[in-house]
N, C-alpha and C. Protein backbone atom coordinates (compact mmCIF):
# COMPACT_ATOMS: atom_id res chain seq x y z
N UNK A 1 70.59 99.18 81.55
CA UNK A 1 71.49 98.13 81.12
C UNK A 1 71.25 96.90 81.98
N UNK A 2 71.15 95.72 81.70
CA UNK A 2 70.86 94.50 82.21
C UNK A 2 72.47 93.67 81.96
N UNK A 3 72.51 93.31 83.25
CA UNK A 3 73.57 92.65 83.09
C UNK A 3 74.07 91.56 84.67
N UNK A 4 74.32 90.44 84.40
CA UNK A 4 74.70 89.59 85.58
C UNK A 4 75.10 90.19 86.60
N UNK A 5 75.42 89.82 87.70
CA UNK A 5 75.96 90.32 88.77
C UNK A 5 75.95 89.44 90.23
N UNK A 6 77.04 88.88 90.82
CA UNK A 6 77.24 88.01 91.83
C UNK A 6 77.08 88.73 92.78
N UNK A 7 76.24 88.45 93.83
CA UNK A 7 76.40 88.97 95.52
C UNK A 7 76.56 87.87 96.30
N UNK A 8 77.36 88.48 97.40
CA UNK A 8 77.71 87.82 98.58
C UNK A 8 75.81 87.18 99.06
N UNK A 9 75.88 86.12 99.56
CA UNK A 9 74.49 85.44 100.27
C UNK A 9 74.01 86.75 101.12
N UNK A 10 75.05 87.31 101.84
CA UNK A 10 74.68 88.34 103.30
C UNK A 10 74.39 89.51 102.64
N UNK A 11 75.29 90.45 101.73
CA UNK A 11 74.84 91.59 100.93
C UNK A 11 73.24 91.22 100.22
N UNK A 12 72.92 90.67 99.47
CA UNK A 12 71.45 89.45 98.87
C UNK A 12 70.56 90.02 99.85
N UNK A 13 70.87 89.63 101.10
CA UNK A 13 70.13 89.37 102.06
C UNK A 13 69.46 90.80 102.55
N UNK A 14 70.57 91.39 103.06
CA UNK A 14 70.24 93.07 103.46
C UNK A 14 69.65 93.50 102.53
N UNK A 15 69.83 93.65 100.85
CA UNK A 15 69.27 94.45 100.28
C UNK A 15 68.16 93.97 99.98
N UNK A 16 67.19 92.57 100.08
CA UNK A 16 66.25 92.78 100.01
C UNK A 16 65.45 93.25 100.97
N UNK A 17 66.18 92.70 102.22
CA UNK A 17 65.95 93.20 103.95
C UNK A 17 65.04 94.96 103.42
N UNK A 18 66.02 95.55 102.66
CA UNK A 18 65.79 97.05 102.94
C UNK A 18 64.91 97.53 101.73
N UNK A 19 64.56 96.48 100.71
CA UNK A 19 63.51 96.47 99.72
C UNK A 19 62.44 96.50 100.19
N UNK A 20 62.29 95.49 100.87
CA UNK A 20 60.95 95.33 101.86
C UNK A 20 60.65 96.38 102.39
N UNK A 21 61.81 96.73 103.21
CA UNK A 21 61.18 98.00 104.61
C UNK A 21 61.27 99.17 103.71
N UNK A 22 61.54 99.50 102.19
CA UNK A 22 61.25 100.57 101.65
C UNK A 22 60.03 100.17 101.22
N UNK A 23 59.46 99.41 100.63
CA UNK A 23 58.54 99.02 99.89
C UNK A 23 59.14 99.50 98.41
N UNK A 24 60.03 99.42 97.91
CA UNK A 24 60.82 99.55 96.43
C UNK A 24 61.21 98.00 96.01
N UNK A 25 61.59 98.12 94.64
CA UNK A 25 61.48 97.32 93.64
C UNK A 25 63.26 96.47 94.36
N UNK A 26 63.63 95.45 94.22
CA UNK A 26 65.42 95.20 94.47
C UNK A 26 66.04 95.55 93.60
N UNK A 27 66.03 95.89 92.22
CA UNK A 27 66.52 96.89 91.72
C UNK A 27 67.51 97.83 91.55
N UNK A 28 65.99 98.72 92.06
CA UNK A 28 66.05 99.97 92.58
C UNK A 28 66.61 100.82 94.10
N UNK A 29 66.48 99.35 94.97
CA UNK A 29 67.22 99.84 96.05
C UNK A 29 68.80 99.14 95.43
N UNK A 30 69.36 98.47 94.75
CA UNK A 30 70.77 98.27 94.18
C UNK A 30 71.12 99.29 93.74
N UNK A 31 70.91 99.89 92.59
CA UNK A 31 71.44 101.27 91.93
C UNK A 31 71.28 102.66 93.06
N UNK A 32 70.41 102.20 93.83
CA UNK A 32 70.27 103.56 94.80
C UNK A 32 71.48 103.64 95.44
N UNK A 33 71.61 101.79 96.24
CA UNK A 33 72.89 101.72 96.75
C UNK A 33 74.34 102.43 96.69
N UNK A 34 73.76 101.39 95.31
CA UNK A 34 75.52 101.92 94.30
C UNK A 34 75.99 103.19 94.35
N UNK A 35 74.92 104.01 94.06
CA UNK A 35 74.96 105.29 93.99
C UNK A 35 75.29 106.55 94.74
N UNK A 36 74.88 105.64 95.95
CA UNK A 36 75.34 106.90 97.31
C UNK A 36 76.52 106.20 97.80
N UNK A 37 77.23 104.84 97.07
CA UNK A 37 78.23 104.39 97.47
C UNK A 37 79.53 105.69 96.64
N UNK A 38 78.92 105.34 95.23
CA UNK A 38 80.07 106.06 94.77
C UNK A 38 79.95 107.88 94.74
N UNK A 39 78.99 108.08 94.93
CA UNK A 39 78.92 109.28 95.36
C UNK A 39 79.73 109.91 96.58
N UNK A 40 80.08 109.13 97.41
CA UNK A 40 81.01 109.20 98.62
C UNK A 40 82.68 109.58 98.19
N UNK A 41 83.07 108.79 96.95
CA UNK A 41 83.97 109.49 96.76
C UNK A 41 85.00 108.05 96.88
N UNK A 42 86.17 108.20 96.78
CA UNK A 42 87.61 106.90 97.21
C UNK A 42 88.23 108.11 98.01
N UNK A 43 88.51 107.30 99.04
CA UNK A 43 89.12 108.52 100.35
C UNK A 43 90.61 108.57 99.84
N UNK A 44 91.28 109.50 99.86
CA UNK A 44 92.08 109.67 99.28
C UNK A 44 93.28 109.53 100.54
N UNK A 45 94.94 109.26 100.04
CA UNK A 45 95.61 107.88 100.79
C UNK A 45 96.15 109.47 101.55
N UNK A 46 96.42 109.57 102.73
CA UNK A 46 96.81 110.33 103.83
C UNK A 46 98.35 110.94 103.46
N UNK A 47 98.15 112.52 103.68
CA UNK A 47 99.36 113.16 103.03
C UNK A 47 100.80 112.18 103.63
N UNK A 48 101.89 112.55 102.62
CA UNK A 48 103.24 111.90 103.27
C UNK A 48 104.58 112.88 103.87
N UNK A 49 104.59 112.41 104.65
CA UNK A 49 105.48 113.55 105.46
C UNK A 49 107.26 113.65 104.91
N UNK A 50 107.64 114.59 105.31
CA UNK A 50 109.00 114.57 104.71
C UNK A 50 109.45 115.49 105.87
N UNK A 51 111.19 115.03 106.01
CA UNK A 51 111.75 115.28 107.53
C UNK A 51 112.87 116.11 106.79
N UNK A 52 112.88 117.29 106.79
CA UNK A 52 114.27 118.13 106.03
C UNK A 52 115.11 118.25 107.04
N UNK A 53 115.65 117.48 107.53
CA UNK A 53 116.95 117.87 108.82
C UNK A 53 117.66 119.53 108.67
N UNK A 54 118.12 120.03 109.27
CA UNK A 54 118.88 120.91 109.38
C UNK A 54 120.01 121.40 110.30
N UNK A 55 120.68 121.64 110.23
CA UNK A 55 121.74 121.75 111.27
C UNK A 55 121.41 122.77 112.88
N UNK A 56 121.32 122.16 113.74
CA UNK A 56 120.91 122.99 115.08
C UNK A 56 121.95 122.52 115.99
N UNK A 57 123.28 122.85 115.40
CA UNK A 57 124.44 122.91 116.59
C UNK A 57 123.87 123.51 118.01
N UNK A 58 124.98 123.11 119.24
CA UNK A 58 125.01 123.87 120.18
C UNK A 58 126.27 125.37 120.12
N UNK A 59 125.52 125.96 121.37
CA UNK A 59 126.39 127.13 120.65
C UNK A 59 127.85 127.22 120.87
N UNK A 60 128.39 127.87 120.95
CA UNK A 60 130.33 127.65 121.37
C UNK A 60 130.06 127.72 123.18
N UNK A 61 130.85 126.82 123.70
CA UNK A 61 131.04 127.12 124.54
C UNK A 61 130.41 125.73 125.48
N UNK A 62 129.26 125.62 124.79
CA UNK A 62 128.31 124.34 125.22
C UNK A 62 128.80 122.33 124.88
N UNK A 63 129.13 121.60 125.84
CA UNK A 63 129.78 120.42 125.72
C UNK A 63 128.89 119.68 125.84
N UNK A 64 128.52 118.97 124.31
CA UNK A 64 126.82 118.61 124.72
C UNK A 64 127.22 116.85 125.00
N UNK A 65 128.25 116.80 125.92
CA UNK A 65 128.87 115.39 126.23
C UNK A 65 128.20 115.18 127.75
N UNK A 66 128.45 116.69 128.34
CA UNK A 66 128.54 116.93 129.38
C UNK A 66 127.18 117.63 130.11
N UNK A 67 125.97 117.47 129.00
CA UNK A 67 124.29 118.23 129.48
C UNK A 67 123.57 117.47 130.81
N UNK A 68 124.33 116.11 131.09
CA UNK A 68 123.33 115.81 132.16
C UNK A 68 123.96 116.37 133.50
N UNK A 69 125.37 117.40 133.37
CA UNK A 69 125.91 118.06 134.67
C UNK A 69 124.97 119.50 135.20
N UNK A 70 123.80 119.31 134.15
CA UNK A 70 123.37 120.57 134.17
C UNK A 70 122.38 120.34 135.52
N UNK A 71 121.70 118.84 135.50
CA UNK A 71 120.97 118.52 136.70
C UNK A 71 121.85 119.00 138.04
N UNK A 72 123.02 118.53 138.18
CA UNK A 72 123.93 118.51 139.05
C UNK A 72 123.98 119.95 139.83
N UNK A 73 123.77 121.05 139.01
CA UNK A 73 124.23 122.00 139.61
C UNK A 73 123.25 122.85 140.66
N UNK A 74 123.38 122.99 141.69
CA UNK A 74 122.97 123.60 142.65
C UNK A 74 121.53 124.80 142.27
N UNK A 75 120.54 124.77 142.45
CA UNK A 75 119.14 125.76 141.86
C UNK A 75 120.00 127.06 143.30
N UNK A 76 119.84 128.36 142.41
CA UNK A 76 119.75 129.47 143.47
C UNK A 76 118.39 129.44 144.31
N UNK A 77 118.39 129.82 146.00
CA UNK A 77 117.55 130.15 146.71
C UNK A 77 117.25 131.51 146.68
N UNK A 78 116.39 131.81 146.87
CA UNK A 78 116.33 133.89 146.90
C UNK A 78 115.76 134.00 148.04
């Protein structure tokens, strides 16, 4: 299929850059391009997380007003 096609001056540039150093047609190194471009795949967009809260009371007895007295209290020596 023949058909127009705009390139950037710099893309132009490389691919004949790499016409040359293949010794291939420009072309042929375009569709080669293309080809192992889309052969790669579209990366697909990064899973999305989801946060199900659940209830993790303290247990009876525990005053969670009062957790930084826990520093406070004396470590046993043995």
């Amino acid at each position: 299929m023949r058909t127009t096609l705009t390139l950037d001056d710099d893309l132009a540039a490389a691919l004949k850059q790499r016409a040359r150093q293949l010794e291939q047609p420009f072309d042929q190194v375009v569709n080669d391009t293309l080809r192992y471009g889309l052969s790669l795949g579209i990366p697909s967009p990064l899973p999305t997380y989801r946060v199900e809260p659940h209830h993790s009371g303290f247990r009876p007895g525990i005053d969670p007003t009062r957790m930084n007295q826990i520093n406070d209290v004396p470590k046993p020596t043995n």
